[in-house]
Protein backbone atom coordinates (compact mmCIF):
# COMPACT_ATOMS: atom_id res chain seq x y z
CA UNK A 1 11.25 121.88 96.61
CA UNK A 2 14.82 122.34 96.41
CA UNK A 3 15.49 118.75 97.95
CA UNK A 4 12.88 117.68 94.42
CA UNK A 5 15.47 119.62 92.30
CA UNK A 6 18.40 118.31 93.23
CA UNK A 7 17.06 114.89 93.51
CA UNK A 8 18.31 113.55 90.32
CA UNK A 9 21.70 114.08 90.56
CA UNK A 10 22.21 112.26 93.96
CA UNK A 11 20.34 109.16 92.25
CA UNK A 12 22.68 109.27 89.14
CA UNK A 13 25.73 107.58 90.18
CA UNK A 14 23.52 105.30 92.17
CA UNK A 15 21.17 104.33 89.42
CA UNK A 16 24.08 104.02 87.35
CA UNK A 17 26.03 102.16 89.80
CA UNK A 18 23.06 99.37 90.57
CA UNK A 19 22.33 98.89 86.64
CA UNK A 20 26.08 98.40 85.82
CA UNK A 21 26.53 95.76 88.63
CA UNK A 22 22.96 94.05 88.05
CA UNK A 23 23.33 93.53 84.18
CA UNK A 24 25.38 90.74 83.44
CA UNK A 25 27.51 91.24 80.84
CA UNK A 26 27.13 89.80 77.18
CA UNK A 27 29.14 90.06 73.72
CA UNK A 28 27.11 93.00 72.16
CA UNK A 29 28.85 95.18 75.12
CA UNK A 30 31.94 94.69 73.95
CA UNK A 31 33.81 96.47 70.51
CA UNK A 32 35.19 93.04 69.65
CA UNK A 33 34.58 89.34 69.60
CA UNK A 34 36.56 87.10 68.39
CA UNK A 35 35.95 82.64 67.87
CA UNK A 36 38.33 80.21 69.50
CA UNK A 37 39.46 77.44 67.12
CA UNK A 38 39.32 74.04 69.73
CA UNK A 39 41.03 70.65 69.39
CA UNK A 40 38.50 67.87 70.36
CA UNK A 41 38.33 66.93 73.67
CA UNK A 42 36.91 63.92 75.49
CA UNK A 43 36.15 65.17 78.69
CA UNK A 44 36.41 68.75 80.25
CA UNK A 45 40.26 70.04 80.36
CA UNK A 46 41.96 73.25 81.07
CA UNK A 47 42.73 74.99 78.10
CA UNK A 48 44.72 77.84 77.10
CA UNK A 49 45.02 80.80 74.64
CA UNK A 50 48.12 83.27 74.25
CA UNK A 51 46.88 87.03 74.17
CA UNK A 52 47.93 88.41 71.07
CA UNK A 53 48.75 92.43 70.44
CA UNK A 54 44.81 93.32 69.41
CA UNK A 55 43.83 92.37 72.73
CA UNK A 56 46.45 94.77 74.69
CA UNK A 57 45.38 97.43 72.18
CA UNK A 58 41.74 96.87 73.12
CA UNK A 59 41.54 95.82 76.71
CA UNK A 60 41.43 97.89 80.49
CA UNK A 61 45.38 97.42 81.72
CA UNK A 62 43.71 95.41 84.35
CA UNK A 63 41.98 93.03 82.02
CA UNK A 64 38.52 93.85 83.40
CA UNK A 65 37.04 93.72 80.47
CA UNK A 66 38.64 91.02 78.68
CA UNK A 67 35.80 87.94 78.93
CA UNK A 68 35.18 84.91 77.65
CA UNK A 69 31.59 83.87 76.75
CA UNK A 70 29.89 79.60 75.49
CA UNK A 71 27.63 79.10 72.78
CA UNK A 72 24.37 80.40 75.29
CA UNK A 73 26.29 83.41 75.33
CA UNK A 74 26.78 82.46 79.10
CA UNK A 75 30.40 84.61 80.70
CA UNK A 76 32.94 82.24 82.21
CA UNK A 77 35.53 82.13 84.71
CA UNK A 78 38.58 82.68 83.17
CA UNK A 79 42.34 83.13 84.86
CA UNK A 80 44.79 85.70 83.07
CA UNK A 81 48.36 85.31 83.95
CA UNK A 82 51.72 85.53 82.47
CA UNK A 83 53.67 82.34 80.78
CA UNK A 84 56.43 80.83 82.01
CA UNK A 85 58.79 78.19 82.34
CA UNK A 86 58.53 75.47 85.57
CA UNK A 87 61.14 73.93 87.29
CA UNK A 88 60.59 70.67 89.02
CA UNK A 89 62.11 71.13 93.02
CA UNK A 90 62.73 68.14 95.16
CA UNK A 91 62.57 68.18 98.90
CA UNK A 92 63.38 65.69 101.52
CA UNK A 93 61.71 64.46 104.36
CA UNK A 94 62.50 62.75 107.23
CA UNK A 95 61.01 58.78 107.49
CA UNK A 96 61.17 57.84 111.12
CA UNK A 97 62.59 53.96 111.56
CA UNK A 98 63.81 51.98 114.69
CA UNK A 99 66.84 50.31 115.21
CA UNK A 100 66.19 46.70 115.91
CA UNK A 101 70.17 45.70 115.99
CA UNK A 102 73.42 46.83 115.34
CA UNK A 103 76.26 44.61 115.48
CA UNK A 104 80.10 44.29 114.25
CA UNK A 105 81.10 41.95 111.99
CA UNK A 106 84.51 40.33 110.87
CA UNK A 107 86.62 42.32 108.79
CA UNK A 108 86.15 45.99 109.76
CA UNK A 109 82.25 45.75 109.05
CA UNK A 110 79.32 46.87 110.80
CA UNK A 111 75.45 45.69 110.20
CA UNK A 112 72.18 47.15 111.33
CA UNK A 113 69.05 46.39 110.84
CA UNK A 114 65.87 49.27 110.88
CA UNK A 115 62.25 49.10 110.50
CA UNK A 116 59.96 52.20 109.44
CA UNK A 117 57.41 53.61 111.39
CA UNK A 118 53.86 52.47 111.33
CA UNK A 119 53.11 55.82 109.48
CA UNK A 120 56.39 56.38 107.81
CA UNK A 121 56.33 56.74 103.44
CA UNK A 122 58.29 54.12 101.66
CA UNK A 123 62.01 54.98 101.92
CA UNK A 124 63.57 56.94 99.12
CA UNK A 125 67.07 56.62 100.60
CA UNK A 126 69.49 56.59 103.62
CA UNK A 127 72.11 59.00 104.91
CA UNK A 128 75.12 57.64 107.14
CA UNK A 129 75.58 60.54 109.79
CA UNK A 130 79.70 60.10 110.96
CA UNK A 131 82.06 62.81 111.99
CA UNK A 132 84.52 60.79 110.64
CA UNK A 133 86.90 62.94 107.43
CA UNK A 134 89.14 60.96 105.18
CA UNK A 135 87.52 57.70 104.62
CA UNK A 136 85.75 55.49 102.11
CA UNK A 137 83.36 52.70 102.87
CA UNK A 138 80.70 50.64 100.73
CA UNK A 139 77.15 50.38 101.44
CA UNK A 140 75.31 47.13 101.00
CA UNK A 141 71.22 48.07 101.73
CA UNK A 142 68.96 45.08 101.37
CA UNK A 143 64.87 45.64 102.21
CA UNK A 144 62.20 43.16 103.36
CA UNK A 145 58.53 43.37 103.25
CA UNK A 146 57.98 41.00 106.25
CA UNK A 147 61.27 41.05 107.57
CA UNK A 148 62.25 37.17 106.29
CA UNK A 149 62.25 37.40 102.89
CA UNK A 150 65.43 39.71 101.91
CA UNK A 151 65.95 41.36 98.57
CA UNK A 152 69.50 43.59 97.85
CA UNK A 153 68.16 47.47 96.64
CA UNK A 154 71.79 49.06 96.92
CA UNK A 155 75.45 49.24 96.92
CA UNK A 156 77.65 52.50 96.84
CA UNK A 157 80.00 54.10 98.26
CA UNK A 158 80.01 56.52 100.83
CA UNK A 159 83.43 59.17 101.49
CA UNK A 160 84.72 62.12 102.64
CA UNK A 161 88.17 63.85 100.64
CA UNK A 162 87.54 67.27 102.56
CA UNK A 163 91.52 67.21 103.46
CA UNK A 164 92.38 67.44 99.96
CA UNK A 165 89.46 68.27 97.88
CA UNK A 166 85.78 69.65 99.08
CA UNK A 167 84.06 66.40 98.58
CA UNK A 168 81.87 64.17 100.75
CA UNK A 169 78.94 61.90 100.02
CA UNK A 170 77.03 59.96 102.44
CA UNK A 171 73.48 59.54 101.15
CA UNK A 172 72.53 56.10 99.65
CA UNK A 173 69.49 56.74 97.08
CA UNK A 174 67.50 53.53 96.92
CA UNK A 175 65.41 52.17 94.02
CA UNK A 176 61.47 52.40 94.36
CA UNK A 177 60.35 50.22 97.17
CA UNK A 178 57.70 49.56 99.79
CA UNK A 179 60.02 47.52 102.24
CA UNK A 180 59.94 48.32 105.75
CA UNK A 181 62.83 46.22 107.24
CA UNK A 182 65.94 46.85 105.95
CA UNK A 183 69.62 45.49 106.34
CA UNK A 184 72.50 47.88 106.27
CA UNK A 185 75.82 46.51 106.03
CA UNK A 186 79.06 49.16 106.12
CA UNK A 187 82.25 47.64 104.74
CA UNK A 188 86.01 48.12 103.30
CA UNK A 189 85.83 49.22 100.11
CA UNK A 190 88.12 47.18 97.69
CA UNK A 191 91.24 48.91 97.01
CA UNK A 192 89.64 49.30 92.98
CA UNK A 193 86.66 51.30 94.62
CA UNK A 194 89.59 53.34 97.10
CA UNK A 195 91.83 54.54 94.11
CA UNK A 196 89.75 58.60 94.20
CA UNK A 197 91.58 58.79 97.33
CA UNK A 198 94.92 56.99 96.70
CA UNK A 199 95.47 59.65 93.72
CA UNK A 200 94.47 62.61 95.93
CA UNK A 201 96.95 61.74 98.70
CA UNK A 202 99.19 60.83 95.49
CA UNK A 203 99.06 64.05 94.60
CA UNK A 204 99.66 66.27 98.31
CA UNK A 205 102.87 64.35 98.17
CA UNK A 206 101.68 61.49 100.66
CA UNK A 207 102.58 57.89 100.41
CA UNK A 208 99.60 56.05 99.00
CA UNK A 209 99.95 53.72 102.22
CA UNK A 210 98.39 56.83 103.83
CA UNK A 211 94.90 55.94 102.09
CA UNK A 212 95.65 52.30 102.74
CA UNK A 213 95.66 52.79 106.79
CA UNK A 214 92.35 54.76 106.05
CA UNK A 215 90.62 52.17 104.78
CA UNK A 216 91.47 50.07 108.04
CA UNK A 217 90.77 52.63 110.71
CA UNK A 218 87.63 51.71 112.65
CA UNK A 219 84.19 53.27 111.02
CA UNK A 220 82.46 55.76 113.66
CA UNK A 221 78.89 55.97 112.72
CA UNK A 222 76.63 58.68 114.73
CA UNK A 223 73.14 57.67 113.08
CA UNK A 224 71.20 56.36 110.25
CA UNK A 225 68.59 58.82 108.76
CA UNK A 226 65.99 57.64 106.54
CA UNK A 227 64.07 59.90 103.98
CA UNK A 228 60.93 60.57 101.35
CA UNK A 229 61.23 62.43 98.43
CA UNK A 230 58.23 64.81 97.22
CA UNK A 231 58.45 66.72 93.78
CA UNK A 232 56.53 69.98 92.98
CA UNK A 233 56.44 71.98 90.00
CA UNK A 234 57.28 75.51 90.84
CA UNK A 235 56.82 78.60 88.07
CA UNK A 236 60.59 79.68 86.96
CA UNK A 237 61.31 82.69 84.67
CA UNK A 238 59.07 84.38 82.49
CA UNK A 239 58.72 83.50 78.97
CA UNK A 240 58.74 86.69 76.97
CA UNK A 241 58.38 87.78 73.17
CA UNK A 242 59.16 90.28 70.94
CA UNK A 243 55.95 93.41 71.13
CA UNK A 244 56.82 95.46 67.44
CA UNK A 245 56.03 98.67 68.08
CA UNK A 246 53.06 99.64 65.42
CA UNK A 247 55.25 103.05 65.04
CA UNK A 248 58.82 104.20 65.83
CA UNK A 249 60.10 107.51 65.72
CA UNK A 250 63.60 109.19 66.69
CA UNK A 251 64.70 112.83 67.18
CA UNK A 252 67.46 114.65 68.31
CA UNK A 253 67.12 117.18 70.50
CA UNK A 254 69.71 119.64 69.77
CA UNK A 255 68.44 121.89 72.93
CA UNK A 256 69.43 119.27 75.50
CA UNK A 257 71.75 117.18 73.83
CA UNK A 258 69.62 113.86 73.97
CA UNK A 259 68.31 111.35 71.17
CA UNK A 260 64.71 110.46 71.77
CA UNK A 261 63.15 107.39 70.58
CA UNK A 262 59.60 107.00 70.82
CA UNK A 263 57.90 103.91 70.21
CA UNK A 264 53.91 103.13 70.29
CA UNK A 265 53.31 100.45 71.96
CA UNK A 266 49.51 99.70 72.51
CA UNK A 267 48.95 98.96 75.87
CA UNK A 268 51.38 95.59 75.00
CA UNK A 269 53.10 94.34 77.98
CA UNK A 270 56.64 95.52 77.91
CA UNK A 271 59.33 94.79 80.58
CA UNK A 272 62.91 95.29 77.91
CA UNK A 273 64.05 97.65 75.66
CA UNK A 274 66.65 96.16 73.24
CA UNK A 275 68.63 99.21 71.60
CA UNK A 276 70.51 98.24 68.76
CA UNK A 277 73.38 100.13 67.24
CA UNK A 278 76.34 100.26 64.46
CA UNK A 279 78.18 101.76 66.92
CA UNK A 280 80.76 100.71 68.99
CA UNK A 281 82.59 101.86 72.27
CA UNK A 282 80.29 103.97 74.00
CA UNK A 283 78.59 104.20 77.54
CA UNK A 284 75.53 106.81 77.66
CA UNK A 285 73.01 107.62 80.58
CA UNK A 286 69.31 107.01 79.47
CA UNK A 287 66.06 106.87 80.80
CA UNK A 288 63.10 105.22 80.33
CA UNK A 289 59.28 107.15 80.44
CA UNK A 290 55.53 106.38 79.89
CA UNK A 291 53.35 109.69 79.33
CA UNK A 292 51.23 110.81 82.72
CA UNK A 293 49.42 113.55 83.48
CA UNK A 294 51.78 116.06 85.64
CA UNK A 295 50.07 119.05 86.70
CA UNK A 296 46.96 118.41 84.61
CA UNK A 297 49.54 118.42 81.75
CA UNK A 298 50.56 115.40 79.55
CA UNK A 299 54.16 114.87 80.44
CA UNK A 300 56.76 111.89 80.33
CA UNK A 301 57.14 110.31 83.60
CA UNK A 302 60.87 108.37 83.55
CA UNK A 303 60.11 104.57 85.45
CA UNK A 304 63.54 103.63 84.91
CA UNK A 305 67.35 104.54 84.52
CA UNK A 306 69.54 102.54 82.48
CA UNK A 307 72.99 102.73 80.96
CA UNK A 308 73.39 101.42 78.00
CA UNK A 309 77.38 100.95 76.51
CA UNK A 310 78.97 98.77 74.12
CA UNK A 311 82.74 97.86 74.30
CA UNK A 312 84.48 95.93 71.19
CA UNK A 313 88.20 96.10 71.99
CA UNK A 314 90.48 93.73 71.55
CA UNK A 315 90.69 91.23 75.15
CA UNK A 316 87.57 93.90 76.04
CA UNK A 317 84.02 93.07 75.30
CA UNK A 318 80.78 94.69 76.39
CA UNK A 319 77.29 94.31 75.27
CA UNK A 320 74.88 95.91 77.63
CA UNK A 321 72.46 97.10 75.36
CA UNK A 322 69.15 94.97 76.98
CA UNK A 323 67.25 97.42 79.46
CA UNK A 324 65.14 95.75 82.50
CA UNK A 325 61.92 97.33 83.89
CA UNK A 326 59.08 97.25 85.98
CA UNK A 327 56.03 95.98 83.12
CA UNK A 328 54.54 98.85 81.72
CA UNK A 329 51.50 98.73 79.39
CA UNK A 330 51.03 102.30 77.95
CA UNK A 331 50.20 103.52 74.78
CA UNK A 332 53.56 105.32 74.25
CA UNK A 333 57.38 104.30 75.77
CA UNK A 334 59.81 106.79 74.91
CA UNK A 335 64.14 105.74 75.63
CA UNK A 336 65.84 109.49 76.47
CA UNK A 337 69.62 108.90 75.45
CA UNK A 338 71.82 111.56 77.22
CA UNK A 339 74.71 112.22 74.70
CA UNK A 340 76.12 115.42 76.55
CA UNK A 341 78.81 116.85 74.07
CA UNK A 342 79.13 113.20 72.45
CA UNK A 343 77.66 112.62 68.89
CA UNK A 344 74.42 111.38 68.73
CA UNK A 345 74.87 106.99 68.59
CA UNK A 346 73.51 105.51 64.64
CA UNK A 347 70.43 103.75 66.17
CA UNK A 348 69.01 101.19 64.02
CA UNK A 349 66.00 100.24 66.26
CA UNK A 350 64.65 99.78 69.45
CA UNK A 351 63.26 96.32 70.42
CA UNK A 352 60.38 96.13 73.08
CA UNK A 353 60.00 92.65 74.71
CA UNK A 354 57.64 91.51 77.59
CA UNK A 355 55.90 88.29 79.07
CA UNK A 356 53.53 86.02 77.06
CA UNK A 357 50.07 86.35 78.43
CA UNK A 358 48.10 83.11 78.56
CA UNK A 359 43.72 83.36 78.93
CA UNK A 360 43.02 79.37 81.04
CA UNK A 361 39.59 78.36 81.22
CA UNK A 362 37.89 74.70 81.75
CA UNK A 363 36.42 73.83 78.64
CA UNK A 364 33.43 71.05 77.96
CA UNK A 365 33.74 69.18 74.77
CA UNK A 366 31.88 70.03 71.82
CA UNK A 367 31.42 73.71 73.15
CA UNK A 368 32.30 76.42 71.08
CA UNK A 369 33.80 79.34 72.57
CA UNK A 370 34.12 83.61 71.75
CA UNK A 371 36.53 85.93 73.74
CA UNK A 372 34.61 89.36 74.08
CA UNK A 373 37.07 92.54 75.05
CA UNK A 374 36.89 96.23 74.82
CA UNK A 375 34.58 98.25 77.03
CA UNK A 376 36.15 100.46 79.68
CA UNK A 377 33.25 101.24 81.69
CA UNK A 378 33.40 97.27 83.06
CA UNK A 379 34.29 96.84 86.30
CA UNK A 380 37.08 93.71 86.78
CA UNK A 381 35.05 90.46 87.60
CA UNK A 382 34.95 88.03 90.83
CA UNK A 383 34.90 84.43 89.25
CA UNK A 384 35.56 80.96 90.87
CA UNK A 385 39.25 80.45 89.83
CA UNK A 386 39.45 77.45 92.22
CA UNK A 387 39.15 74.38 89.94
CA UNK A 388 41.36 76.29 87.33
CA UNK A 389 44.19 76.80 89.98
CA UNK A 390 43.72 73.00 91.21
CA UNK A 391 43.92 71.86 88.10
CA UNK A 392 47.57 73.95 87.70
CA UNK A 393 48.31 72.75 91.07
CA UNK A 394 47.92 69.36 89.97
CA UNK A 395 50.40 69.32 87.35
CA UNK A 396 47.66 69.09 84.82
CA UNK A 397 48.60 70.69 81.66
CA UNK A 398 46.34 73.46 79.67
CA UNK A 399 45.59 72.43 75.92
CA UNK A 400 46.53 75.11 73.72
CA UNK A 401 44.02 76.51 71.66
CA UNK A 402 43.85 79.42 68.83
CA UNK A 403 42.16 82.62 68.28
CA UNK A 404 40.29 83.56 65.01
CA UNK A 405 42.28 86.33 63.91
CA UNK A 406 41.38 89.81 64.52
CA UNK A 407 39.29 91.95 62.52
CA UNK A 408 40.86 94.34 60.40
CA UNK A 409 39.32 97.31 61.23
CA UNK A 410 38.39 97.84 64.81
CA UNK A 411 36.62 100.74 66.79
CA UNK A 412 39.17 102.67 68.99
CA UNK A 413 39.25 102.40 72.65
CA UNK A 414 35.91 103.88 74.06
CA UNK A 415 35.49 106.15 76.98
CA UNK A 416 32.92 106.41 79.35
CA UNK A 417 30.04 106.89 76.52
CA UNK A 418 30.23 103.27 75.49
CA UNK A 419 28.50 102.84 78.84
CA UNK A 420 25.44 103.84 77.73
CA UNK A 421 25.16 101.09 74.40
CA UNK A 422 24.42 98.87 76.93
CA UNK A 423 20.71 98.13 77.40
CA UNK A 424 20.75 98.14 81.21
CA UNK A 425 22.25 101.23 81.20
CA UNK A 426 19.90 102.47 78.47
CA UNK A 427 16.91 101.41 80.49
CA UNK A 428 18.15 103.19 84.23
CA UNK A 429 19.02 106.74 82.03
CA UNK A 430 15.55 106.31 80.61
CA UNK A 431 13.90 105.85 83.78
CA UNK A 432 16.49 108.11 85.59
CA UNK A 433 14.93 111.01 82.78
CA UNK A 434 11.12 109.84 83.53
CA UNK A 435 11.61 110.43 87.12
CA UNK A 436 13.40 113.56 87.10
CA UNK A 437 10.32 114.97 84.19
CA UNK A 438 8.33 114.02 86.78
CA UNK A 439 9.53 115.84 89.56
CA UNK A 440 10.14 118.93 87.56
CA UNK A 441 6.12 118.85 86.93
CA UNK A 442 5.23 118.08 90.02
CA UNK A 443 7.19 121.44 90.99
CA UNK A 444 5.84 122.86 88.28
CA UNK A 445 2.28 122.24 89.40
CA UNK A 446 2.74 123.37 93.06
CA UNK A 447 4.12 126.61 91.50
CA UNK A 448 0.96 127.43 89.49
CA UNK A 449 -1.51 130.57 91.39
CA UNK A 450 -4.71 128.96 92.04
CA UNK A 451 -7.74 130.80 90.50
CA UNK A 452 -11.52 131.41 92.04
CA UNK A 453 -14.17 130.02 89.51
C-alpha cells in the first residue's frame, strides 16, 4: 500500500507534463491579445510587426509565449528576430573561355579572340593578368553571339602607377550581355588618355619622355580571365531604438563612494547605456548589473565594465559616454559609478537603447490576425520557419503591419499558477484528484477489520 500512497505524486509532473504538451494553445491562455491592423494584400506575403515595450513587459525572455493566432483561432508559425540594416555584397566568379587566337598587330597592338565554355554564365567582365608595372594601355572588347556578327561592349583603360603612387587597374567591366565570342584588342593609349602618368613622373622629377618610352615598350600579357558577378543581401548592423525606462532612480552612496542609477526596464531589450551629464572633464570606472539570485539572495550581478569620461579642452575632445553590452532583458539595470574621493558627476539621465524586434509571418489576404502573449508556464514552440526564411532568402521584402495598441491596464506577469486557467490543465488536476480519492479509498477499504455476521 505504500507504492498506492505515493502514487500520485510520481504521476503529477507526468500528467502535467502530457496535458501541457497535448493542448494546443489558444488566446484565452494568454493575459493579453492584441488585433493587427493589415494593408490589403493580393496574394499571401511575408509580413512584419515591430515588438513594442508591452510585449517585453509581458513575454518569457525567450519569446515562448509570444504567439500569433487567424480568425479560427488557429496558432501560426511565426519567426522573431532582431531588425537590421542589409548590405548588398558582390562576389566574383571565374567564367572558363578558350583562346581561339592571339595575334600582334601593327602599331604596338595585340588581339585575341575567346569563346566561353559550353556551361560558362554570360561574362560580367575581363581581367588582363601582366607582370608588367608602369604602363597604360586601352582596351577595345567587342562580343558576338555566333561569332560573325560583332558588336563593340567596351573601351578603357587598363594601368599600373605602383612606382609612384599605389594604383593599378586591370579589370574591364562589360555591359549586360549574352555573347560568347569575344574580340580583345590591347593598344597605345593616346597621349590625352597617358597624361595620369606624364604628371606623376612630372612630379618625381622625371622627364615626361620617361612616360612617353612607356607607352612604346612591348605589352607582356600572362592571361585573360573572364568572370560572373552574383549579388546577395547580407544582414549588416543592428537597428536599435531608444527603451525609456518606465522609472529612474539615482543615489549616492556615501559608504562606498559610488552614484547608483537604477533604471526599470521591463524585460526591454537593452544592449547601451547613454549617460548624460553637465559635466565636463572627467574619467570614472563603472559597472553595469542585472539583479540574480546569489546565494539564494537577490543581489546585483555586474555583466559589464565600462569607463565612461568626457574631455572638453581646448585642441582635446572626448565623448565616451555610450556603454556597449551583451543584450540583457531584465526587469531592473542598475550603472554603479565609482567616484573614489571625486565629487559625485550632475547626471541628468541615463538612456537605455537596444535592437528593434520584428514578429514575420506569411499572411493570406483578407485574414485577420491577433498576437496572444503572456503565460510563463508555455513551453517555446517548434514551427515550420522554412517558407518564412526562403522568402528572406529571396530578397522578398516583409510588409509592415501595426498593432492595436495595448490595453491600459494589464495583469502582471503570472507564475506558475496561470498554468492551471488552462482547461487541459484543469481537466488532468481534476482527474489527477479523482484518481488519487480513489486510491486513498481503496486503502481505506483494505484497512477496514472484517466482521462475522
Amino acid at each position: 500500500m505504500k507504492k498506492a500512497s505515493t502514487l500520485p505524486a510520481i504521476l503529477l509532473p507526468a500528467i502535467l507534463l502530457a496535458a501541457l504538451t497535448a493542448a494546443a494553445a489558444t488566446p484565452a491562455d494568454f493575459r493579453v491579445t492584441r488585433d493587427i491592423y493589415r494593408t490589403p494584400l493580393t496574394a499571401p506575403h511575408p509580413v512584419e510587426i515591430h515588438l513594442d515595450a508591452p510585449i517585453f513587459a509581458q513575454i518569457q525572455t525567450n519569446n515562448a509565449d509570444l504567439r500569433l493566432f487567424d480568425s479560427s483561432n488557429r496558432e501560426l508559425p511565426r519567426l522573431i528576430e532582431p531588425l537590421s540594416t542589409t548590405q548588398t555584397q558582390t562576389q566574383r566568379h571565374p567564367a572558363a573561355a578558350q583562346t581561339r587566337t592571339l595575334q600582334e598587330l601593327p602599331n604596338n597592338s595585340i588581339e585575341a579572340r575567346l569563346e566561353l565554355d559550353e556551361k560558362a554564365p554570360a561574362a560580367d567582365g575581363i581581367t588582363i593578368q601582366t607582370p608588367l608595372k608602369d604602363f597604360i594601355r586601352t582596351v577595345l572588347v567587342s562580343g558576338s553571339d555566333d561569332g560573325k556578327l560583332w558588336r563593340p561592349l567596351a573601351e578603357a583603360e587598363i594601368f599600373d602607377y605602383t612606382r609612384y603612387m599605389d594604383i593599378r587597374n586591370t579589370d574591364i567591366p562589360l555591359p549586360k550581355n549574352n555573347c560568347r565570342h569575344f574580340s580583345i584588342t590591347i593598344r597605345n593609349a593616346s597621349e590625352e588618355r597617358a597624361q595620369p602618368l606624364v604628371h606623376l613622373i612630372q612630379a618625381q622629377g622625371q622627364n615626361q619622355q620617361r612616360a612617353y618610352d612607356l607607352l612604346r615598350t612591348p605589352f607582356r600579357m600572362d592571361a585573360i580571365q573572364f568572370w560572373h558577378e552574383t549579388t546577395h543581401r547580407k544582414k549588416d548592423q543592428p537597428i536599435t531604438q531608444e527603451w525609456p525606462p518606465a522609472h529612474q532612480q539615482i543615489t549616492q552612496n556615501r559608504k562606498t563612494r559610488a552614484t547608483e542609477i537604477t533604471l526599470q526596464t521591463d524585460y526591454a531589450p537593452i544592449t547601451r547605456l547613454i549617460l548624460e551629464t553637465a559635466d565636463r572633464n572627467f574619467q570614472r570606472t563603472a559597472r553595469i548589473q542585472v539583479p540574480a539570485l546569489i546565494n539564494g539572495r537577490p543581489a546585483w550581478r555586474t555583466i559589464a565594465d565600462a569607463k565612461p569620461a568626457m574631455l572638453d579642452l581646448p585642441g582635446c575632445t572626448t565623448n565616451r559616454l555610450t556603454m556597449d553590452f551583451p543584450e540583457q532583458r531584465a526587469p531592473r539595470l542598475r550603472l554603479l559609478i565609482d567616484n573614489a574621493d571625486n565629487p559625485p558627476l550632475a547626471i541628468t539621465a541615463l538612456r537605455p537603447h537596444g535592437p528593434t524586434y520584428r514578429l514575420i509571418w506569411l499572411a493570406h489576404p483578407e485574414e485577420p490576425y491577433r498576437l496572444a502573449y503572456g503565460n510563463p508556464a508555455l513551453p517555446a514552440p517548434a514551427y515550420d520557419l522554412y517558407p518564412i526564411r526562403t522568402a528572406l532568402d529571396q530578397d522578398i521584402q516583409p510588409t509592415l503591419w501595426t498593432l492595436a495598441p495595448a490595453p491600459e491596464t494589464t495583469p502582471p506577469r503570472g507564475g506558475i499558477l496561470q498554468l492551471f486557467t488552462r482547461p487541459a490543465i484543469f481537466g488532468a488536476l481534476l482527474g489527477l484528484a479523482t484518481l488519487a480519492l480513489l486510491l486513498l479509498l481503496a486503502k481505506a477499504l483494505q484497512k477496514t477489520p472484517a466482521t462475522d455476521e
